[in-house]
C-alpha atoms as a PDB file:
ATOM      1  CA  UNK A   1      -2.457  13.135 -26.735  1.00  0.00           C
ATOM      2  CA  UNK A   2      -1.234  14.393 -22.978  1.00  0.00           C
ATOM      3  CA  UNK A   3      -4.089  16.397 -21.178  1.00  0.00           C
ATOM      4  CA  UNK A   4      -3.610  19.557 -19.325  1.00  0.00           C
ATOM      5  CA  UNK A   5      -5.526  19.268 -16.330  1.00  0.00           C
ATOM      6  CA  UNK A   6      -4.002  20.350 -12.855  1.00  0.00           C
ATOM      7  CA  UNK A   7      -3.157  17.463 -10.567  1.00  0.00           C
ATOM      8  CA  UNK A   8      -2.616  17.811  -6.882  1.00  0.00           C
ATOM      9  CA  UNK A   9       0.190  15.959  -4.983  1.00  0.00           C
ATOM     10  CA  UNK A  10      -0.027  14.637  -1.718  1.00  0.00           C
ATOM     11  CA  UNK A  11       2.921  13.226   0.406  1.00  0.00           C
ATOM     12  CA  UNK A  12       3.526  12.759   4.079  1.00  0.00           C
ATOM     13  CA  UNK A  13       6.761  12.995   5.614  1.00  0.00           C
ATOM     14  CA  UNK A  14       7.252  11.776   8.956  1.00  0.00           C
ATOM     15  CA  UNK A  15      11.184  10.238   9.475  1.00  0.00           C
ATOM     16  CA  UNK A  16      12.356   9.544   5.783  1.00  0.00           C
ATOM     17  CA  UNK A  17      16.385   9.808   5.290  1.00  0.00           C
ATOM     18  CA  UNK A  18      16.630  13.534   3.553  1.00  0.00           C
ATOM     19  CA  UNK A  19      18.446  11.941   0.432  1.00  0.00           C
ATOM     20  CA  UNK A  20      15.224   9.770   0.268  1.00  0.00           C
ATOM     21  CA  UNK A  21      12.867  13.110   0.557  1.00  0.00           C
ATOM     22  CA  UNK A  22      15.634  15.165  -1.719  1.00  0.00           C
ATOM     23  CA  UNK A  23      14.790  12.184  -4.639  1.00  0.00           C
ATOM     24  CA  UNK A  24      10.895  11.890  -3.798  1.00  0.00           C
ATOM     25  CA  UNK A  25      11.003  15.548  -4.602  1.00  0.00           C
ATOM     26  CA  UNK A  26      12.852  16.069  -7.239  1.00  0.00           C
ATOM     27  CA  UNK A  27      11.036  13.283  -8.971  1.00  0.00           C
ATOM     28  CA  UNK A  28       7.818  14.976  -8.590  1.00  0.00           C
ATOM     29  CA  UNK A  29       9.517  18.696  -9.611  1.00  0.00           C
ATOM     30  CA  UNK A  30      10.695  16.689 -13.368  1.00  0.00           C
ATOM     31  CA  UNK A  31       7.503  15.233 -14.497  1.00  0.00           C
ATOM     32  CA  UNK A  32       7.025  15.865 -18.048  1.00  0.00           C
ATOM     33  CA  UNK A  33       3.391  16.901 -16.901  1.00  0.00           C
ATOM     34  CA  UNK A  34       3.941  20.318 -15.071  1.00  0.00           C
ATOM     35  CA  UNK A  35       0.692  21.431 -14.107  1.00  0.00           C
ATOM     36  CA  UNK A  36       0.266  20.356 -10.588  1.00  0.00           C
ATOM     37  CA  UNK A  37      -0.108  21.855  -7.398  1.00  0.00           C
ATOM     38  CA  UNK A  38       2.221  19.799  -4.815  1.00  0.00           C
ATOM     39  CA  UNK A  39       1.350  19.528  -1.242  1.00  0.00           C
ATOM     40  CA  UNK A  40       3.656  18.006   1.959  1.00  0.00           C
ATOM     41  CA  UNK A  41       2.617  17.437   4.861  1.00  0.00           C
ATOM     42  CA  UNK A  42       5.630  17.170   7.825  1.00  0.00           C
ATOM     43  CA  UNK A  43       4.292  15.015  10.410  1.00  0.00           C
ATOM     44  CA  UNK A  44       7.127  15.108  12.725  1.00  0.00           C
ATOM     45  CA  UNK A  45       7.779  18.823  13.468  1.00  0.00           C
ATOM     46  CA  UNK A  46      10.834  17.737  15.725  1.00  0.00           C
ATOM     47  CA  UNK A  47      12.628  16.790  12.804  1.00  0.00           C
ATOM     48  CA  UNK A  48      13.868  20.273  11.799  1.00  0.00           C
ATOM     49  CA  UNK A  49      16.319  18.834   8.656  1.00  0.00           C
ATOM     50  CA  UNK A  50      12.575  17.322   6.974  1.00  0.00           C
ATOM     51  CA  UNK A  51      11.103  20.718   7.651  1.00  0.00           C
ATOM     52  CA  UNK A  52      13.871  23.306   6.318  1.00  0.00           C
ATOM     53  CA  UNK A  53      14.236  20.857   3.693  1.00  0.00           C
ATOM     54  CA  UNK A  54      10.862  21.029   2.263  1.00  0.00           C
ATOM     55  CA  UNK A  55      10.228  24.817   3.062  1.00  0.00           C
ATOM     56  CA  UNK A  56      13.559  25.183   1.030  1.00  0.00           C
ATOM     57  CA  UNK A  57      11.821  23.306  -2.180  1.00  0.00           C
ATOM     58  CA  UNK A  58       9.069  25.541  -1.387  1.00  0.00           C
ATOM     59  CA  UNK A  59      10.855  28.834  -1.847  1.00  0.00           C
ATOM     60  CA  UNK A  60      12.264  27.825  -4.982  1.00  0.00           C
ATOM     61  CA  UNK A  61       9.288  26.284  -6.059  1.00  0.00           C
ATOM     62  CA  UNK A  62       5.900  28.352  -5.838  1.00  0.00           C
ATOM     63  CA  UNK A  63       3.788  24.937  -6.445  1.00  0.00           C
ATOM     64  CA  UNK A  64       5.103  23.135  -3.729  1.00  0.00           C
ATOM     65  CA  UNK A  65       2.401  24.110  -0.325  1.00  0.00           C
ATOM     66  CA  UNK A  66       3.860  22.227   2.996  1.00  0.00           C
ATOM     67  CA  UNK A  67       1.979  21.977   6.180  1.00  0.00           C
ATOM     68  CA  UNK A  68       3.513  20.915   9.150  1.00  0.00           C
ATOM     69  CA  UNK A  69       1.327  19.118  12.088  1.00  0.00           C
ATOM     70  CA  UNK A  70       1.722  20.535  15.384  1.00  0.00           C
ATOM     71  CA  UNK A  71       2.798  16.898  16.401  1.00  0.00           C
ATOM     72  CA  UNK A  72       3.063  13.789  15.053  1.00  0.00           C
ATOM     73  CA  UNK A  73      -0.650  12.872  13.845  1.00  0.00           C
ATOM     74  CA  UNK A  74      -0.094   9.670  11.663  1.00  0.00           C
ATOM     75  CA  UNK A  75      -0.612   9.210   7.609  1.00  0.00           C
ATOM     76  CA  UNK A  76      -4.409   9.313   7.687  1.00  0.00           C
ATOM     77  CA  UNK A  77      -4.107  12.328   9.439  1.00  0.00           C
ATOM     78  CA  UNK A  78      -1.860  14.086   7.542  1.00  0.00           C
ATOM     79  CA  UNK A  79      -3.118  12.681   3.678  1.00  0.00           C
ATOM     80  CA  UNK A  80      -6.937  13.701   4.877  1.00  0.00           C
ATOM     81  CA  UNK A  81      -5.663  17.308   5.404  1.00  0.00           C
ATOM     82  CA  UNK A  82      -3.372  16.920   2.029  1.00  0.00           C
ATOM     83  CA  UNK A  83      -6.932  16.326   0.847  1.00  0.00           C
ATOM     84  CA  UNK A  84      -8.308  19.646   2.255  1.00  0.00           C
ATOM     85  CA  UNK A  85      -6.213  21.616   0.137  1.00  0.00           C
ATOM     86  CA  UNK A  86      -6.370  19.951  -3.134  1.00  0.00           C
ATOM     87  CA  UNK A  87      -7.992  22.391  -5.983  1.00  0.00           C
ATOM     88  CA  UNK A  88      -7.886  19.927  -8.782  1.00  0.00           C
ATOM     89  CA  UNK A  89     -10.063  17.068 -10.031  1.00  0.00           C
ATOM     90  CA  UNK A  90      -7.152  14.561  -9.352  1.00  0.00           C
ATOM     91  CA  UNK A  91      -5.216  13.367  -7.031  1.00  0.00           C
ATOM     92  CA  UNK A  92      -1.527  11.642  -7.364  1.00  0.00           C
ATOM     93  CA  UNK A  93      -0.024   9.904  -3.686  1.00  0.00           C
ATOM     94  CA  UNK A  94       3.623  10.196  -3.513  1.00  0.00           C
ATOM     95  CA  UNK A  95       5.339   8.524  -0.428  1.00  0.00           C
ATOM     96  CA  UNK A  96       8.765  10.416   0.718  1.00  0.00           C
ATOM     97  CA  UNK A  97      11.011   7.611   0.334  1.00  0.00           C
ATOM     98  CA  UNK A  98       9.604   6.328  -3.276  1.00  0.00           C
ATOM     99  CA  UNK A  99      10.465   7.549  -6.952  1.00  0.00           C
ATOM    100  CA  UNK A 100       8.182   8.692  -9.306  1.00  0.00           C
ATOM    101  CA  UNK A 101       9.513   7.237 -12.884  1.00  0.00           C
ATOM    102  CA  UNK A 102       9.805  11.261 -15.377  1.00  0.00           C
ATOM    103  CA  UNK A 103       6.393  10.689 -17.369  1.00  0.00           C
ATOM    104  CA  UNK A 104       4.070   9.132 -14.281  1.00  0.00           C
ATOM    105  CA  UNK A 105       1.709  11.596 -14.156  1.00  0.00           C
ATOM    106  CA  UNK A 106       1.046  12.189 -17.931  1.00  0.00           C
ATOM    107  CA  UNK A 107       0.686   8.698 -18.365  1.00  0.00           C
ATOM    108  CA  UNK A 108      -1.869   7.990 -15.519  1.00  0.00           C
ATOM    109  CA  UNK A 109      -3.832  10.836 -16.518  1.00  0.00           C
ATOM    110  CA  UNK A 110      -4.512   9.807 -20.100  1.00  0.00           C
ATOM    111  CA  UNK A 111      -5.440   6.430 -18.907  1.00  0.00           C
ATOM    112  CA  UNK A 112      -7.771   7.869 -15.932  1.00  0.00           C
ATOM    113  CA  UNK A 113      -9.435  10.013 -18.615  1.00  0.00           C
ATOM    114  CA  UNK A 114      -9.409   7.903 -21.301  1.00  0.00           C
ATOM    115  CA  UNK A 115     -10.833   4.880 -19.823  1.00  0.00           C
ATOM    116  CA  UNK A 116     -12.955   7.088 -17.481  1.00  0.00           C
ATOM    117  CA  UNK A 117     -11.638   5.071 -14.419  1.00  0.00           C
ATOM    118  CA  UNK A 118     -11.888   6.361 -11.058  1.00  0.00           C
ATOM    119  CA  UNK A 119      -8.978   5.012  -9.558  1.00  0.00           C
ATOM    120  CA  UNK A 120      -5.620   3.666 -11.540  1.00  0.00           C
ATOM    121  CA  UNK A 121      -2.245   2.827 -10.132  1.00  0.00           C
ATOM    122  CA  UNK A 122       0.794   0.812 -11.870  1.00  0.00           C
ATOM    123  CA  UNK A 123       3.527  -1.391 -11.861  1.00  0.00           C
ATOM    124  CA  UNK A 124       5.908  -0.809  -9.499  1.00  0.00           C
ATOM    125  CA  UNK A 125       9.721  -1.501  -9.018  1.00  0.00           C
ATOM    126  CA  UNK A 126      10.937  -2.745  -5.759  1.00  0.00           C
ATOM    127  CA  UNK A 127      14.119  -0.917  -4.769  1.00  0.00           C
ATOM    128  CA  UNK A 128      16.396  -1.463  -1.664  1.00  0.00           C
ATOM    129  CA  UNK A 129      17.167   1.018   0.889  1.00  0.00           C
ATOM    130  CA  UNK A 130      20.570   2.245  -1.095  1.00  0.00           C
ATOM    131  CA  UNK A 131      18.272   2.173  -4.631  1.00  0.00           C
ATOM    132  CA  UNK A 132      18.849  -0.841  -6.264  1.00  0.00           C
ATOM    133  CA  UNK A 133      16.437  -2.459  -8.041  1.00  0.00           C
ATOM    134  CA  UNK A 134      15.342  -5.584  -6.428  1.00  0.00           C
ATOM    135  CA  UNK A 135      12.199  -6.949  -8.231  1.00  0.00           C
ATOM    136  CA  UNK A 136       9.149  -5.715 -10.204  1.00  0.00           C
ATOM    137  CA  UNK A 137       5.520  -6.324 -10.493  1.00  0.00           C
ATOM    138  CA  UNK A 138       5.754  -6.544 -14.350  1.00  0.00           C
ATOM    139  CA  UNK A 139       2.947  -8.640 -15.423  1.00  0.00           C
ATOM    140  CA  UNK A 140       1.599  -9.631 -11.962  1.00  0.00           C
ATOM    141  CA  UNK A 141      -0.810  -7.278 -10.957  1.00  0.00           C
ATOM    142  CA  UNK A 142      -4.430  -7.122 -12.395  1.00  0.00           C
ATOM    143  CA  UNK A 143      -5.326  -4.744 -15.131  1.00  0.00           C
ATOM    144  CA  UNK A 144      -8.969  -4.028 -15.319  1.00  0.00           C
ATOM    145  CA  UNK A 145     -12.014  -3.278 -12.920  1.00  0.00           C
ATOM    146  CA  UNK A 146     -13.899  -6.598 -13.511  1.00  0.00           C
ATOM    147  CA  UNK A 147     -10.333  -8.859 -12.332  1.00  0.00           C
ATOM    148  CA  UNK A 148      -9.196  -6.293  -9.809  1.00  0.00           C
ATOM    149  CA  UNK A 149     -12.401  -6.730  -8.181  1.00  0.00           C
ATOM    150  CA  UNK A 150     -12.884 -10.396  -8.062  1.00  0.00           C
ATOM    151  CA  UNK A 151      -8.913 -10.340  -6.156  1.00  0.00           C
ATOM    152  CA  UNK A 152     -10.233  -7.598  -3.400  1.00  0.00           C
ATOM    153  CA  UNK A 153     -11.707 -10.243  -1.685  1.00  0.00           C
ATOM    154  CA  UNK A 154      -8.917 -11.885  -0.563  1.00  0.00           C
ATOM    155  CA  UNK A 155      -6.175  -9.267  -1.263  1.00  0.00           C
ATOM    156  CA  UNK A 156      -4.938  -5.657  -2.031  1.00  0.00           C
ATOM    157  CA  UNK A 157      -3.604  -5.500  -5.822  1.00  0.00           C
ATOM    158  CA  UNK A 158      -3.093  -2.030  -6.302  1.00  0.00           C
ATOM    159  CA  UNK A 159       0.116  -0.220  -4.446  1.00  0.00           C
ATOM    160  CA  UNK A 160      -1.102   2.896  -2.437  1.00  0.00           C
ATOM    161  CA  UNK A 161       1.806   5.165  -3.928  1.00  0.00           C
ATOM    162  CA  UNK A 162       0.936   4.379  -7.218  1.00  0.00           C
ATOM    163  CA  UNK A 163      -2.708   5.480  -6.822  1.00  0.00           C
ATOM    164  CA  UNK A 164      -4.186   8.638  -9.315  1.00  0.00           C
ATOM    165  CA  UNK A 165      -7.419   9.080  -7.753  1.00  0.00           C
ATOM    166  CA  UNK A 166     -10.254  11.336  -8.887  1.00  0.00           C
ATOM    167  CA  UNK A 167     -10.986  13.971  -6.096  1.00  0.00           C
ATOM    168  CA  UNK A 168     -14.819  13.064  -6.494  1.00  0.00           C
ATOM    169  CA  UNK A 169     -13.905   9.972  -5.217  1.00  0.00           C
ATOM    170  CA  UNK A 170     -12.013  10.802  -2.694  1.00  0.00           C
ATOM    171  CA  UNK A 171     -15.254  12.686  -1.158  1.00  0.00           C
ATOM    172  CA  UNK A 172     -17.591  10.273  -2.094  1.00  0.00           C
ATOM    173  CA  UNK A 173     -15.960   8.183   0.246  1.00  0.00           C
ATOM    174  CA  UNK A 174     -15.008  11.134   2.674  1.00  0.00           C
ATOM    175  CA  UNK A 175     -10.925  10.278   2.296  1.00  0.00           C
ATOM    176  CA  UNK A 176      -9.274   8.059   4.463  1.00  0.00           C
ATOM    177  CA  UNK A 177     -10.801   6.621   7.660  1.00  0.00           C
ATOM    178  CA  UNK A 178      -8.958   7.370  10.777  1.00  0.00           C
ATOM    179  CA  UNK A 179      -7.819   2.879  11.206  1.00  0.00           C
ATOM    180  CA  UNK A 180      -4.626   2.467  12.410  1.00  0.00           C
ATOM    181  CA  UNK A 181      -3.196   0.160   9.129  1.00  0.00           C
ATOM    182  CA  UNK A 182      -4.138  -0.736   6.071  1.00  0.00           C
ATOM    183  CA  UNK A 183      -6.078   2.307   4.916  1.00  0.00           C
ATOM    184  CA  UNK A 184      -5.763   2.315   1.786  1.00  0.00           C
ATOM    185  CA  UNK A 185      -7.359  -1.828   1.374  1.00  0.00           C
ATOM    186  CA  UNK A 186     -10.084  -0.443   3.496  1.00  0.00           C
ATOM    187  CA  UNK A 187     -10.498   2.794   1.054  1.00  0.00           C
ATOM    188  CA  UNK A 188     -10.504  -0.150  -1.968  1.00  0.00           C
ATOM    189  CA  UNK A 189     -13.116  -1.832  -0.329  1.00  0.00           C
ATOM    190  CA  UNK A 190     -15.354   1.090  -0.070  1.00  0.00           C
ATOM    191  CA  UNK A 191     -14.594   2.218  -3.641  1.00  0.00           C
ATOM    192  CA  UNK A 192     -15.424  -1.161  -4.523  1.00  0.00           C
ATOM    193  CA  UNK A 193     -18.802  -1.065  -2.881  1.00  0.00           C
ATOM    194  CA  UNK A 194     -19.853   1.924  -4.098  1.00  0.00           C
ATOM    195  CA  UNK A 195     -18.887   0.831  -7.773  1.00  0.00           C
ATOM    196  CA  UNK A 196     -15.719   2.705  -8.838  1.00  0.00           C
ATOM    197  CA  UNK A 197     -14.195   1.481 -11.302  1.00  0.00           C
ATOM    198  CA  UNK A 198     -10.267   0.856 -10.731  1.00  0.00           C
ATOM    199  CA  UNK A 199      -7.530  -0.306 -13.122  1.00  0.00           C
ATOM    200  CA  UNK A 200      -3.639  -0.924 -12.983  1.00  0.00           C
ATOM    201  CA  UNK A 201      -1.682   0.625 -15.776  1.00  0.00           C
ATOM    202  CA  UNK A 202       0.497  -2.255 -17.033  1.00  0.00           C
ATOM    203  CA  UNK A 203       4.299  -0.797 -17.082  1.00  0.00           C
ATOM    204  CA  UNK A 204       5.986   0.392 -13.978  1.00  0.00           C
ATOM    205  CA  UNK A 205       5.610   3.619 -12.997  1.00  0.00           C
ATOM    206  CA  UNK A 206       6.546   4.143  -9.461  1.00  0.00           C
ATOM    207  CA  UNK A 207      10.406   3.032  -7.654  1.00  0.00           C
ATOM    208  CA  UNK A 208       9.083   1.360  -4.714  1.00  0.00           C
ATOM    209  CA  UNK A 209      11.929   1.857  -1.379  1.00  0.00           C
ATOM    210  CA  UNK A 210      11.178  -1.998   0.164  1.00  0.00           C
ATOM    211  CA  UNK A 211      11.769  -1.582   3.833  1.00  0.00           C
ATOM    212  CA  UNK A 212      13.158  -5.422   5.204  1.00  0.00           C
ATOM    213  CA  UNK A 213      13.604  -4.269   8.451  1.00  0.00           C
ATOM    214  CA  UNK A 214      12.587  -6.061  11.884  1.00  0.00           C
ATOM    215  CA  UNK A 215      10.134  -3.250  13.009  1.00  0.00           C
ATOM    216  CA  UNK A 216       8.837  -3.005   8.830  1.00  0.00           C
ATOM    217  CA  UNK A 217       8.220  -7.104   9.031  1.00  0.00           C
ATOM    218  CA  UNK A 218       6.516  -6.720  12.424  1.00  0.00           C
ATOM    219  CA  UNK A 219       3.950  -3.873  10.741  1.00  0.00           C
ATOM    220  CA  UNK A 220       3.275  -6.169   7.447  1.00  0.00           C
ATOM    221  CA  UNK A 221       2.250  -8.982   9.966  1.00  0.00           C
ATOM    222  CA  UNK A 222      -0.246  -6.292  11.550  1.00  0.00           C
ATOM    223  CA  UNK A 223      -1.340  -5.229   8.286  1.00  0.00           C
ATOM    224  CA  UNK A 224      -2.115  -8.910   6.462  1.00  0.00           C
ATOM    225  CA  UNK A 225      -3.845  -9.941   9.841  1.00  0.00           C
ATOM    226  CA  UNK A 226      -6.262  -6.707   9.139  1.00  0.00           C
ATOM    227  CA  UNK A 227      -6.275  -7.050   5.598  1.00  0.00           C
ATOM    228  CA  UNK A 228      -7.371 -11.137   6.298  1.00  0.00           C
ATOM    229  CA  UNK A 229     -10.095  -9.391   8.572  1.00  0.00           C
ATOM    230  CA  UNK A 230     -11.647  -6.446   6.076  1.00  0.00           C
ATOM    231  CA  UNK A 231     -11.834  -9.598   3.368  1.00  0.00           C
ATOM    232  CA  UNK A 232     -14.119 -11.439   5.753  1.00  0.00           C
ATOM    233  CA  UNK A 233     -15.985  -7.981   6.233  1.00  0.00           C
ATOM    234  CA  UNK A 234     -15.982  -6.700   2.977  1.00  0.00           C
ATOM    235  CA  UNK A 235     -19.358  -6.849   1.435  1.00  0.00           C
ATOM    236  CA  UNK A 236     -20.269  -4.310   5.052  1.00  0.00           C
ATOM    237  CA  UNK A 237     -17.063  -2.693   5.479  1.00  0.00           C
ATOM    238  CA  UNK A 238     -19.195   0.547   5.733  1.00  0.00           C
ATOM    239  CA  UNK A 239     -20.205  -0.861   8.777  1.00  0.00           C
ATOM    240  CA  UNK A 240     -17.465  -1.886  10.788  1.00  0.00           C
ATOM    241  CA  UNK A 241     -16.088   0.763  12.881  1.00  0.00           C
ATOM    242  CA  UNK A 242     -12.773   2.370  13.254  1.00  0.00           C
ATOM    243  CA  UNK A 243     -12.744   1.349  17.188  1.00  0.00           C
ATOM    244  CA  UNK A 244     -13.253  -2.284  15.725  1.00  0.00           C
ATOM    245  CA  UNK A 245     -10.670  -2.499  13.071  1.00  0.00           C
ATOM    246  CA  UNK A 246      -8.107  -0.764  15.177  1.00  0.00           C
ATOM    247  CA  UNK A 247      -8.923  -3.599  18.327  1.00  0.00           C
ATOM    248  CA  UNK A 248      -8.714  -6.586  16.239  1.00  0.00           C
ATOM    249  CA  UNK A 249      -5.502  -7.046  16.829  1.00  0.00           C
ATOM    250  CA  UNK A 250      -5.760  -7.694  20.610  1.00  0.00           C
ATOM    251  CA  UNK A 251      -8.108 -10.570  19.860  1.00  0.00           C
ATOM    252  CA  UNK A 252      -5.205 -12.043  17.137  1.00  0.00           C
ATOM    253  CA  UNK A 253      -2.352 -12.138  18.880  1.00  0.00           C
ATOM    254  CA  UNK A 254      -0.810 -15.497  17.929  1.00  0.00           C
ATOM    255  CA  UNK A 255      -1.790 -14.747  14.312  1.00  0.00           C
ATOM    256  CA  UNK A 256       0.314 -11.858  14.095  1.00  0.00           C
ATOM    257  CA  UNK A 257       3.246 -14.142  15.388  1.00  0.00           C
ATOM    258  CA  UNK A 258       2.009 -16.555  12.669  1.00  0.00           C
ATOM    259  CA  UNK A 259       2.134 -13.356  10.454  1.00  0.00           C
ATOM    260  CA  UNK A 260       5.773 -12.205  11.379  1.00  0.00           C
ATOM    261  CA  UNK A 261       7.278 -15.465  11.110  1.00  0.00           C
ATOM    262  CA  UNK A 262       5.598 -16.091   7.319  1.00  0.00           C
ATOM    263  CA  UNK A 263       7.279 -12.476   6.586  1.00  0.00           C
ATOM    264  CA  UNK A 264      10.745 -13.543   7.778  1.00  0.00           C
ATOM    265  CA  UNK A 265      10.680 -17.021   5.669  1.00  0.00           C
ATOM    266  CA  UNK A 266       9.873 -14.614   2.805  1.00  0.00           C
ATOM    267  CA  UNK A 267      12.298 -11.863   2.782  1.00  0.00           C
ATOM    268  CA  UNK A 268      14.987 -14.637   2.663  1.00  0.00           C
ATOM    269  CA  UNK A 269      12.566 -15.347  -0.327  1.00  0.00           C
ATOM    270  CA  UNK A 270      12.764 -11.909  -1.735  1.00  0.00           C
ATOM    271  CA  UNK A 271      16.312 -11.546  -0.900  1.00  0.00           C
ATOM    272  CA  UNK A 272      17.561 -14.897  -3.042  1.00  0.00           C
ATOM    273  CA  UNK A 273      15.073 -13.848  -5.962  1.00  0.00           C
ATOM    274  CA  UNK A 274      16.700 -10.133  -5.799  1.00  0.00           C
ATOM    275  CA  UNK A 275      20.569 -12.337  -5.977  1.00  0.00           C
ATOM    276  CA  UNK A 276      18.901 -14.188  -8.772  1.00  0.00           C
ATOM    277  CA  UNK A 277      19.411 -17.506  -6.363  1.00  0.00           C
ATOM    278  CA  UNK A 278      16.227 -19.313  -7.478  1.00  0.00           C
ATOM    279  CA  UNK A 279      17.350 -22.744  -5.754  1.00  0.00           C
ATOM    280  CA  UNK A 280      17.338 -20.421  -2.422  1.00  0.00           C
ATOM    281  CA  UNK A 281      13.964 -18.895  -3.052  1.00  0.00           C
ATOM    282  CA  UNK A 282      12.496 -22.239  -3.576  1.00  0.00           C
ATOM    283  CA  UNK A 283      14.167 -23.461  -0.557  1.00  0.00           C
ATOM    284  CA  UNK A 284      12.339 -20.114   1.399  1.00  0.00           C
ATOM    285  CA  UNK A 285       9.281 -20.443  -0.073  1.00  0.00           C
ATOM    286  CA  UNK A 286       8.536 -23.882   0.708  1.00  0.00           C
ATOM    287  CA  UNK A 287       9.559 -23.179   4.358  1.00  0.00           C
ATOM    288  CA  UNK A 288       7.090 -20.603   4.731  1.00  0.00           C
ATOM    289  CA  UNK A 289       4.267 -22.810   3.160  1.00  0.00           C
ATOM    290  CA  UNK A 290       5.047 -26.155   5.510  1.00  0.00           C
ATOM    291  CA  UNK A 291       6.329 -24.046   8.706  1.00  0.00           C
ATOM    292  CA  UNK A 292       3.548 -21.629   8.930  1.00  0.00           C
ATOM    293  CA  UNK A 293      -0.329 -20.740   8.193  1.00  0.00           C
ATOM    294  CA  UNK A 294      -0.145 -17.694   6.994  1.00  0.00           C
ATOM    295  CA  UNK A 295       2.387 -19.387   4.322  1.00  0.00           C
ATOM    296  CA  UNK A 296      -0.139 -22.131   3.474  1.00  0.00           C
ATOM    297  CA  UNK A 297      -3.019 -19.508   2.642  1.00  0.00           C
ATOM    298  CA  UNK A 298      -0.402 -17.352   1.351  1.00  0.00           C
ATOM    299  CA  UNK A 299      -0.203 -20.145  -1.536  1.00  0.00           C
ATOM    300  CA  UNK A 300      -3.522 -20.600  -1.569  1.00  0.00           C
ATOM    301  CA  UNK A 301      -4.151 -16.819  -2.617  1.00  0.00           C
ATOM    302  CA  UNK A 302      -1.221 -16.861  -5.148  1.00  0.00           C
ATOM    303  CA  UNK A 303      -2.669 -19.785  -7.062  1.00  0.00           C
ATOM    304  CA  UNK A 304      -5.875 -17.873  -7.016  1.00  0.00           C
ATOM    305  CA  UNK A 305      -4.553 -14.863  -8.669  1.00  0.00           C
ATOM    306  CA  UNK A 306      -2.576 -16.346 -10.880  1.00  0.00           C
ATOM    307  CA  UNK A 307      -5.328 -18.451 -11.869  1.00  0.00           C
ATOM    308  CA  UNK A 308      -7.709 -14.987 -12.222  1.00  0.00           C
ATOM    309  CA  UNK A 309      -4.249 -13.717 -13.990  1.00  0.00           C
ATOM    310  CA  UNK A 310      -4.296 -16.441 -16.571  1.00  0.00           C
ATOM    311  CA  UNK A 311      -8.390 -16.088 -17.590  1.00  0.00           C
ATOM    312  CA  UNK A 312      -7.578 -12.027 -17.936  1.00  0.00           C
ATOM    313  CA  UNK A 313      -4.926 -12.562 -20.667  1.00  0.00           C
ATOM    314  CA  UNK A 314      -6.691 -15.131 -22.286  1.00  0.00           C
ATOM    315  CA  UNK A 315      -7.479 -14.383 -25.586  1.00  0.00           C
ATOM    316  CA  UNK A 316     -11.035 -16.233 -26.855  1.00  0.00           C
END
């Protein structure tokens, strides 16, 4: 039976297409769950189409809040003073170019309450920059607390704009530390720690915009060479500063090259598996295991989740 419980929004804009905002929006403003409180934060205040575009949902919408930075602060900035103005015991992230699917919100909140989780995100379907669906996660990603758990040491498994969060949680942990990427692995990692208990609802529930572009590919190289570092610092992540995280990449230069060439071998992956050319993907895919090292631990990871996949679904 759907709960009535307010839910607060959060969502940073910074330089989304406004047709990607206008659909971000409008997916939030048709949930079947209407009790929420929705709050945007524009973090580029140059970009006067995001900002008259948002105060304009605002005035036809009194649920909608927006606050706009004084200059461009950067999405730990502007989700940790989302976070200030929440008023509910949950928390929904929404990112400006994704869609949320019409009953999201109910759904997640059942589950969160029902299975008195702290954390729960979904499935997710990969779209392309013009909205087609490319791929989903469909049964791939890790269900419950005790499997989730065992594949945060060695990778992230739940997608940040998927995440319902409880709002004690969020202040347990003191929201987002101020790291340059990957902050939501590092806020698993902490949850984790601390013994929050996390689960992935199992049907798709968020469009996810997949960004293939040179600049994009260049940032997911950043971001796994991080990630690879919080897994070897995991059981103490508490401990490892911001000023170290953010500096690591200075000391891993050539794996970040490592990282960007892996990414390019697999969006010609991705791209033949979204054409439905599986000879091609093969072809990709075993490039990016035998022509770099990322690709070759890459495999290594996969055959470990699947293999944690497998002994989840098992039924004894």
């Amino acid at each position: 039976m759907p709960y009535e419980e307010k839910i607060s929004v959060i969502m940073s804009v910074y330089r989304e297409k406004v047709l990607w905002l206008n659909k971000a929006i409008e997916s939030v403003l048709e949930q079947t769950h209407a009790n929420f409180e929705f709050i945007i934060v524009v973090d580029d205040p140059t970009r006067s189409d995001l900002v008259n575009r948002v105060s304009e949902y605002a005035k036809n919408d009194e649920r909608i809040i927006v606050l706009i930075n004084e200059k461009n602060e950067g999405l730990v900035y502007s989700l940790n003073r989302a976070l200030k103005h929440v008023t509910s015991d949950y928390v929904i992230r929404m990112d400006a170019d994704d869609i949320s699917v019409k009953d999201r919100f109910e759904k997640q909140l059942i589950y969160l309450i029902d299975n008195k989780v702290d954390l729960v995100g979904s499935q997710v379907i990969f779209i392309d920059e013009n909205g087609k669906k490319m791929f989903d996660t469909a049964g791939e990603l890790h269900l419950s607390s005790k499997y989730i758990y065992k594949v945060l040491n060695f990778q992230n498994c739940i997608y940040h704009p998927s995440w319902m969060v409880k709002t004690s949680l969020y202040e347990k942990l003191n929201g987002y530390r101020n790291i340059n990427y990957c902050e939501d692995f590092d806020f698993l990692l902490r949850a984790k720690n601390m013994g929050a208990q996390m689960a992935n609802i199992a049907e798709p529930l968020v469009l996810y915009r997949y960004n293939n572009s040179g600049i994009s590919r260049m940032n997911k190289a950043t971001q796994r060479c991080i990630t690879k570092y919080m897994c070897s610092k995991r059981k103490e992540i508490e401990k490892i500063s911001v000023e170290e995280i953010n500096g690591i990449i200075k000391e891993r230069k050539k794996e970040v090259i490592d990282c960007e060439k892996y990414y390019r071998y697999s969006q010609e992956a991705i791209d033949a598996k979204s054409e439905g050319k599986i000879i091609a993907m093969f072809i990709a895919s075993f490039q990016c295991i035998l022509r770099t090292k990322n690709g070759r631990i890459k495999f290594i990871e996969v055959c470990r989740d699947k293999w944690l996949f497998l002994l989840e679904h098992i039924k004894v």
